[in-house]
Protein backbone atom coordinates (compact mmCIF):
# COMPACT_ATOMS: atom_id res chain seq x y z
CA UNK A 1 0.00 0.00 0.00
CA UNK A 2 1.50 3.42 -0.88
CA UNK A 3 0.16 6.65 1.03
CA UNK A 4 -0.69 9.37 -1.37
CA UNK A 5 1.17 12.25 0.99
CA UNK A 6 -0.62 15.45 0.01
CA UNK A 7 1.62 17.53 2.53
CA UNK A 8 4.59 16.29 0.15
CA UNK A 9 2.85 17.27 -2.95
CA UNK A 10 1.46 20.44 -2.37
CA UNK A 11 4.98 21.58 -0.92
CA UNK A 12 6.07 20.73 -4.36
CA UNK A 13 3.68 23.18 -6.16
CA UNK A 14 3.84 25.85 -3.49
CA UNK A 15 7.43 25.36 -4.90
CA UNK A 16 6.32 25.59 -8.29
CA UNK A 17 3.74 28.66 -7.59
CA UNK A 18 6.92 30.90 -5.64
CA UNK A 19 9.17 30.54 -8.57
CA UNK A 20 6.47 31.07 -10.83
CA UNK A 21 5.44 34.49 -9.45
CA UNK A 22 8.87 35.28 -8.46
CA UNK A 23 9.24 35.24 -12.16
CA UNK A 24 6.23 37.72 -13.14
CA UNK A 25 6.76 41.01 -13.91
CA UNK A 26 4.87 43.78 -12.37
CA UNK A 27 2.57 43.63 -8.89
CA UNK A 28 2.24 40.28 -7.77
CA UNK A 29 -1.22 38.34 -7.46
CA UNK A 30 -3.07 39.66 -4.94
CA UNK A 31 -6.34 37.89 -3.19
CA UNK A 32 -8.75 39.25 -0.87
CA UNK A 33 -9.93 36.94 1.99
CA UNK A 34 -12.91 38.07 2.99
CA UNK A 35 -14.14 36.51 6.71
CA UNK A 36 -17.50 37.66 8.14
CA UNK A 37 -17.19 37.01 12.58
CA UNK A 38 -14.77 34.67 14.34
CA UNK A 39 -15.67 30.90 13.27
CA UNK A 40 -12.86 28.70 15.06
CA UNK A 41 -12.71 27.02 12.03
CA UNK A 42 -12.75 29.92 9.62
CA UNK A 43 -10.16 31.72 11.73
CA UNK A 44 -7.55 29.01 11.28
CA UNK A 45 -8.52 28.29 7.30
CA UNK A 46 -7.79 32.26 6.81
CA UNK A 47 -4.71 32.34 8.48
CA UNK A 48 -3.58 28.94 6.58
CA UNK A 49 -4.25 30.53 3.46
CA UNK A 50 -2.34 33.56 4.41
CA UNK A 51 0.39 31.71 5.48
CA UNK A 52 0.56 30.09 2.00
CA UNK A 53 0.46 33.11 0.10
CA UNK A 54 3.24 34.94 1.94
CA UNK A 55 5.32 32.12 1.34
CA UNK A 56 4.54 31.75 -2.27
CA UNK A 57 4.88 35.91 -2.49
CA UNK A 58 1.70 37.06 -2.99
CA UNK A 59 -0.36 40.08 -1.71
CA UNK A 60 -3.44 38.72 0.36
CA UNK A 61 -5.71 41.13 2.00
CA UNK A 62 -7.72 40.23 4.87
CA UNK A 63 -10.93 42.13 5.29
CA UNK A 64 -13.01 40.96 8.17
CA UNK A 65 -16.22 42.23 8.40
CA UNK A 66 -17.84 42.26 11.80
CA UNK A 67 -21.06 39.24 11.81
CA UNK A 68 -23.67 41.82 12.20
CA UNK A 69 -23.07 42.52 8.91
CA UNK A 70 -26.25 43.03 6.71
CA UNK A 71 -26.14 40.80 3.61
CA UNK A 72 -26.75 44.46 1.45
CA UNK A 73 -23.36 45.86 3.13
CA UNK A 74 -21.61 42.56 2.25
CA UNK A 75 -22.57 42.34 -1.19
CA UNK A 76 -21.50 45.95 -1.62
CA UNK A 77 -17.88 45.46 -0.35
CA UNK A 78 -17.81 42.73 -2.97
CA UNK A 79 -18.56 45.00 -5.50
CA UNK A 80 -16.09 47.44 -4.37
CA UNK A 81 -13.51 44.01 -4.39
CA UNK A 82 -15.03 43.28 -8.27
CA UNK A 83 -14.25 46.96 -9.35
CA UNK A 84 -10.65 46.94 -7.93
CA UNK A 85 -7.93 46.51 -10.30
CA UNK A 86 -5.18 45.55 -7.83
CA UNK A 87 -7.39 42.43 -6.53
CA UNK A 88 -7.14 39.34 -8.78
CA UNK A 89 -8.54 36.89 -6.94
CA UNK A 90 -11.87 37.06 -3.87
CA UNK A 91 -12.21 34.26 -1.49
CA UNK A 92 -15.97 34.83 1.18
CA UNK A 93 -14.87 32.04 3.79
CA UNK A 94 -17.61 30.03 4.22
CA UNK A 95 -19.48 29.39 6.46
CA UNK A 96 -21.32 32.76 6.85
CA UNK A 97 -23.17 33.50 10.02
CA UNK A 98 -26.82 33.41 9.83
CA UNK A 99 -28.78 35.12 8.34
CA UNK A 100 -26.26 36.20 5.43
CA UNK A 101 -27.50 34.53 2.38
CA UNK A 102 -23.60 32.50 1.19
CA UNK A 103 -25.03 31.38 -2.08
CA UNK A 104 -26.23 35.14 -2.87
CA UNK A 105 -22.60 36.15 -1.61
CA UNK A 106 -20.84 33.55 -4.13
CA UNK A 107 -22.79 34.81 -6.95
CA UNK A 108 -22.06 38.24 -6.68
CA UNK A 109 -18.74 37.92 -7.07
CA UNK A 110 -17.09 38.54 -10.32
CA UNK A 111 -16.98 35.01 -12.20
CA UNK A 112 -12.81 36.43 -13.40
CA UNK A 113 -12.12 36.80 -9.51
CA UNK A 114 -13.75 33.76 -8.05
CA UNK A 115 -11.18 31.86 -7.34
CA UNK A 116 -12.71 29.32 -5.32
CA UNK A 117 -14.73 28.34 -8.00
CA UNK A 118 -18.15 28.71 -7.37
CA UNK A 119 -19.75 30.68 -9.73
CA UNK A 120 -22.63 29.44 -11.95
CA UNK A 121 -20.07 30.65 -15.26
CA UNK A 122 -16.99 28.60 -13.58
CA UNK A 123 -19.06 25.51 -12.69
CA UNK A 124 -20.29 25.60 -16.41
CA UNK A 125 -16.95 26.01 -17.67
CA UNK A 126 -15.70 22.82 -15.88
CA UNK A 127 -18.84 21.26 -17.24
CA UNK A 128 -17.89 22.45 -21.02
CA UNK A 129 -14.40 21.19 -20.51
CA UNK A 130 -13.31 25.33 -21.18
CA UNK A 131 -10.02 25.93 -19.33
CA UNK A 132 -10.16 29.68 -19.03
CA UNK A 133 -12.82 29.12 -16.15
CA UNK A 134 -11.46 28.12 -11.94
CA UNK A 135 -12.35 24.92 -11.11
CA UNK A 136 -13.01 24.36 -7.49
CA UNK A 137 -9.99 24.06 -5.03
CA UNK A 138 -10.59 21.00 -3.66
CA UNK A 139 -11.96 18.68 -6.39
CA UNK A 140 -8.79 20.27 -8.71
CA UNK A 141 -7.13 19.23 -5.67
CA UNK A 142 -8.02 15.72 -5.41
CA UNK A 143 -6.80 15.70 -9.51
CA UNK A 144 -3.85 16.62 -8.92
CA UNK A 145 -2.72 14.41 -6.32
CA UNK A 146 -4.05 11.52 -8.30
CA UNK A 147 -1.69 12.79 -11.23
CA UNK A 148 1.38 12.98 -9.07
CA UNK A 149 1.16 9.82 -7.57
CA UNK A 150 0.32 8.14 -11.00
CA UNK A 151 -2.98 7.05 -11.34
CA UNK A 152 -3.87 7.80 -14.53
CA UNK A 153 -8.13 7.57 -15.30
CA UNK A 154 -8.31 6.13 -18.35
CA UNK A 155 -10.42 3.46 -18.44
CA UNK A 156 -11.13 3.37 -14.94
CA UNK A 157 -14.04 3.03 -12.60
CA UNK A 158 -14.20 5.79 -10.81
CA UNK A 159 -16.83 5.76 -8.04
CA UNK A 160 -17.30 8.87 -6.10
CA UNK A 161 -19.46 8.93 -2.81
CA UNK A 162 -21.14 12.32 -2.51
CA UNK A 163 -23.17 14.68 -5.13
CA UNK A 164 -21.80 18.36 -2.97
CA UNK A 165 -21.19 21.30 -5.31
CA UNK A 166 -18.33 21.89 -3.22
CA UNK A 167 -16.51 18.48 -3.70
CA UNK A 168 -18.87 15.32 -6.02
CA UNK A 169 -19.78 17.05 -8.81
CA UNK A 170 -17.48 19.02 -9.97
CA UNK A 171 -14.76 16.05 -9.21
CA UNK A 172 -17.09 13.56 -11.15
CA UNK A 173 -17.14 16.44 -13.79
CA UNK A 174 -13.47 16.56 -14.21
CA UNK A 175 -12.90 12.66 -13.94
CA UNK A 176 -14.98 12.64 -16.97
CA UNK A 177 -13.19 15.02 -19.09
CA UNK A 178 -11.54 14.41 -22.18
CA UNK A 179 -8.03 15.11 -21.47
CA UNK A 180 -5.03 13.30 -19.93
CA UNK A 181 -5.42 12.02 -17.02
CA UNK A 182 -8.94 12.09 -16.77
CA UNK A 183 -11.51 9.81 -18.95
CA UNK A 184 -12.82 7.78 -16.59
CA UNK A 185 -16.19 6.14 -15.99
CA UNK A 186 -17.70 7.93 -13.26
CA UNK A 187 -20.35 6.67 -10.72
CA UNK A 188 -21.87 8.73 -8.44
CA UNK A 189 -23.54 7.60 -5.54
CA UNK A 190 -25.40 9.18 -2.31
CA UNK A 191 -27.15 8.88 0.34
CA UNK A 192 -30.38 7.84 -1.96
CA UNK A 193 -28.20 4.69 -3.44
CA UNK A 194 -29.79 1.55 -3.30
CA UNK A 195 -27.36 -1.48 -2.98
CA UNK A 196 -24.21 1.33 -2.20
CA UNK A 197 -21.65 -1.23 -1.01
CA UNK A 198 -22.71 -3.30 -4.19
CA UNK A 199 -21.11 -0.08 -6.41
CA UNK A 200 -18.42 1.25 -4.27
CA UNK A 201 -16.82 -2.62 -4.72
CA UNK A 202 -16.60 -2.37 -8.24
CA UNK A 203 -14.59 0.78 -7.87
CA UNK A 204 -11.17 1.24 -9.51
CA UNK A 205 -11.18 4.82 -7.74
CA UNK A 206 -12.53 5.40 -4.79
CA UNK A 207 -13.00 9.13 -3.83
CA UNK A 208 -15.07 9.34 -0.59
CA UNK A 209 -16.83 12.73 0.13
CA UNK A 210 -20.02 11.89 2.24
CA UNK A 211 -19.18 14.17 5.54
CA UNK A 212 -19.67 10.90 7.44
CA UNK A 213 -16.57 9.90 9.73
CA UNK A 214 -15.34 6.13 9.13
CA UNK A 215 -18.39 5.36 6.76
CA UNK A 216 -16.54 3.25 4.18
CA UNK A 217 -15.70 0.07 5.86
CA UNK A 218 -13.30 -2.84 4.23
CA UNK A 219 -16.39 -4.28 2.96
CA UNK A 220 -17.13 -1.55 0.40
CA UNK A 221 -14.12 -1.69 -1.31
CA UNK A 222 -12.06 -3.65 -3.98
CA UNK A 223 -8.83 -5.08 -3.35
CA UNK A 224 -5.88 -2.54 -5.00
CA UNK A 225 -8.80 0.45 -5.20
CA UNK A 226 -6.84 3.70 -5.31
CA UNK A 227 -9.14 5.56 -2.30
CA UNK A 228 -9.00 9.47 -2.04
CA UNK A 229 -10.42 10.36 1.14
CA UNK A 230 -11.98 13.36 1.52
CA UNK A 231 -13.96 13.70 4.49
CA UNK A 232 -12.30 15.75 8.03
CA UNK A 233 -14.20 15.04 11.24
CA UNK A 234 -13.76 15.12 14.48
CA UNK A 235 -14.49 12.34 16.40
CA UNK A 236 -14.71 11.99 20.34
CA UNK A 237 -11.09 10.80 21.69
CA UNK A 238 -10.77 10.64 25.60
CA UNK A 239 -7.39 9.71 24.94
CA UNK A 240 -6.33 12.87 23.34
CA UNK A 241 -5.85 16.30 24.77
CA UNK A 242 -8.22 17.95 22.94
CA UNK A 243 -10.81 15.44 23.65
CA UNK A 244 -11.18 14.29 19.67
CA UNK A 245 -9.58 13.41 17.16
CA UNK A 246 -9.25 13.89 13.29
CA UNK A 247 -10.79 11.47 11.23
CA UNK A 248 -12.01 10.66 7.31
CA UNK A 249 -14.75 8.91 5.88
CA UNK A 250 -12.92 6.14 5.58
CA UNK A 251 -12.13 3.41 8.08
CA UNK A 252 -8.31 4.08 7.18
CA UNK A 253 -7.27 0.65 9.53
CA UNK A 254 -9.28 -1.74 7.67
CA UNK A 255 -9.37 -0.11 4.13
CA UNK A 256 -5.60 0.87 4.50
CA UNK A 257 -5.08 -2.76 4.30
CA UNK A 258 -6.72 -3.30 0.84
CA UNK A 259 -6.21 -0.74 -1.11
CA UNK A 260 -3.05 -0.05 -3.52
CA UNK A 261 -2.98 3.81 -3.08
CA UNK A 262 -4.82 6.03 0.38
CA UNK A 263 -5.08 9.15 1.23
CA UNK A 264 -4.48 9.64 4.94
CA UNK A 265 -6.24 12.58 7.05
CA UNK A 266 -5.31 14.65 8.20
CA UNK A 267 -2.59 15.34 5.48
CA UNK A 268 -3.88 14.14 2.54
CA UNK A 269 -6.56 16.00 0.24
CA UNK A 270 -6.52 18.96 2.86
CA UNK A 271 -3.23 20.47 1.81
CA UNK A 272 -3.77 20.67 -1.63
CA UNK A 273 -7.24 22.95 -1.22
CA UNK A 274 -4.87 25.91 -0.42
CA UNK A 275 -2.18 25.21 -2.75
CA UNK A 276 -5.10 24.74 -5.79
CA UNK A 277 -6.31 28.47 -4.42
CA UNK A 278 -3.33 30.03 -4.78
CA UNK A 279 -2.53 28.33 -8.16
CA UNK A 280 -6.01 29.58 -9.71
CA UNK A 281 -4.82 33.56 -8.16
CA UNK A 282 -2.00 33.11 -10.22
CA UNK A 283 -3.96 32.29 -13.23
CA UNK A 284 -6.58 35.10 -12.74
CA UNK A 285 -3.60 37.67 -12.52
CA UNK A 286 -2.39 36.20 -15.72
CA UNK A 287 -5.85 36.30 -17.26
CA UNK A 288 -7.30 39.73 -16.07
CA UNK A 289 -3.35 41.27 -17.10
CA UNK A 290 -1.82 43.66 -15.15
């Protein structure tokens, strides 16, 4: 069994992405992380993703609007973000406190600037098989690390658990494409699958994106499956200081076992999400020119 190690690979194109913008003449990419109030979670994410861009040497501005923030305010600063030349790229941290409408917030951003790729035009675009659109961090993510670690599509089975804008469909989209690396068979399946274990067997690739922690069991999958694991929850640990631990959707003892190729987690598809973000602000301050 080899361990896909995404902390490995997306050094590697952070790598890439700092000589690659070291390289660019003129103002260097610049993205605008917007965070509405003080999620735990959304704290750390923003900070990560600052992190990543310092190192690479890009511009990222934070903007943190307090949560009492009216969703007409909001939608006006990202306006103001569209309008500004010296902004490539415009990430709205999700989740947004209630009552702020997030899919309003997504669509109002510029389709050029949204890097996340979220936006009805870039969803299409993946969908056409046009380049020139962002395709969503973490499903372009999940491709990549299957590319670096050699597991080419073609002809494959790949079954993906999980029909999420955010992760299923646009991965299922891209598995399907017509270009190397891709051209797989794609299955998707979700929580309204009859017979699910049944379909997950007969998968070549496995890329599990339910939400559920430790929901694919050794049972549901083929002997030498490549498994990409997408899920991050936290599970109830005594044993650990924090009083949980980190865990996947996959049972990663059993399934571990069996398969050819796994992703762990933490430190698998997780890594990448940021690296694929900063790699599609490069590309919009390419596109959109100086």
């Amino acid at each position: 069994m080899e361990l896909i190690d995404g902390n490995q690979i997306a050094a590697t194109i952070v790598a890439e992405l700092k000589q690659q913008v070291a390289d660019l003449p003129g103002r260097k990419p610049c993205i605008a992380l917007v965070r509405v109030g003080d999620d735990p979670a959304s704290v750390s994410y923003v900070k990560k993703k600052e992190k990543t861009a310092a190192e690479i040497g890009m511009e990222s501005r934070i903007i943190l609007p307090p949560a009492t923030i009216t969703q007409g305010e909001l939608e006006a600063l990202i306006d103001q973000l569209n309008n500004d030349p010296t902004v490539d790229g415009i990430l709205v941290q999700s989740p947004l406190p209630k009552p702020l409408d997030e899919a309003a917030a997504f669509r109002r951003l510029a389709a050029h600037k949204d890097v996340d790729g979220f936006h009805t035009l870039n969803i299409g675009k993946v969908a056409q098989e046009d380049d020139t659109g962002f395709v969503a961090c973490t499903p372009a993510g999940i491709m990549e690390l299957l590319a670096r670690s050699g597991t080419d599509l073609k002809g494959k089975h790949v079954v993906v658990l999980g029909r999420s804008l955010i992760v299923g469909k646009p991965v299922a989209l891209l598995a399907l494409q017509k270009k190397a690396g891709a051209n797989g068979t794609v299955t998707i399946c979700h929580s309204g699958t009859a017979n699910l274990a049944e379909i997950t067997r007969q998968a070549d690739v496995l890329i599990a994106a339910i939400g559920r922690a430790e929901f694919v069991t050794a049972d549901m999958v083929k002997p030498g499956a490549v498994v990409i694991d997408v899920g991050i929850n936290r599970v109830a640990d005594p044993s650990k200081k924090t009083g949980y631990r980190l865990t996947g959707d996959v049972h990663f003892p059993t399934v571990s076992t069996l398969a050819s190729k796994i992703t762990p987690v933490p430190g698998g598809v997780g890594p990448m999400t940021v690296c694929m973000l900063m790699k599609n602000t490069l590309k919009a301050r390419l596109q959109n020119g100086a």
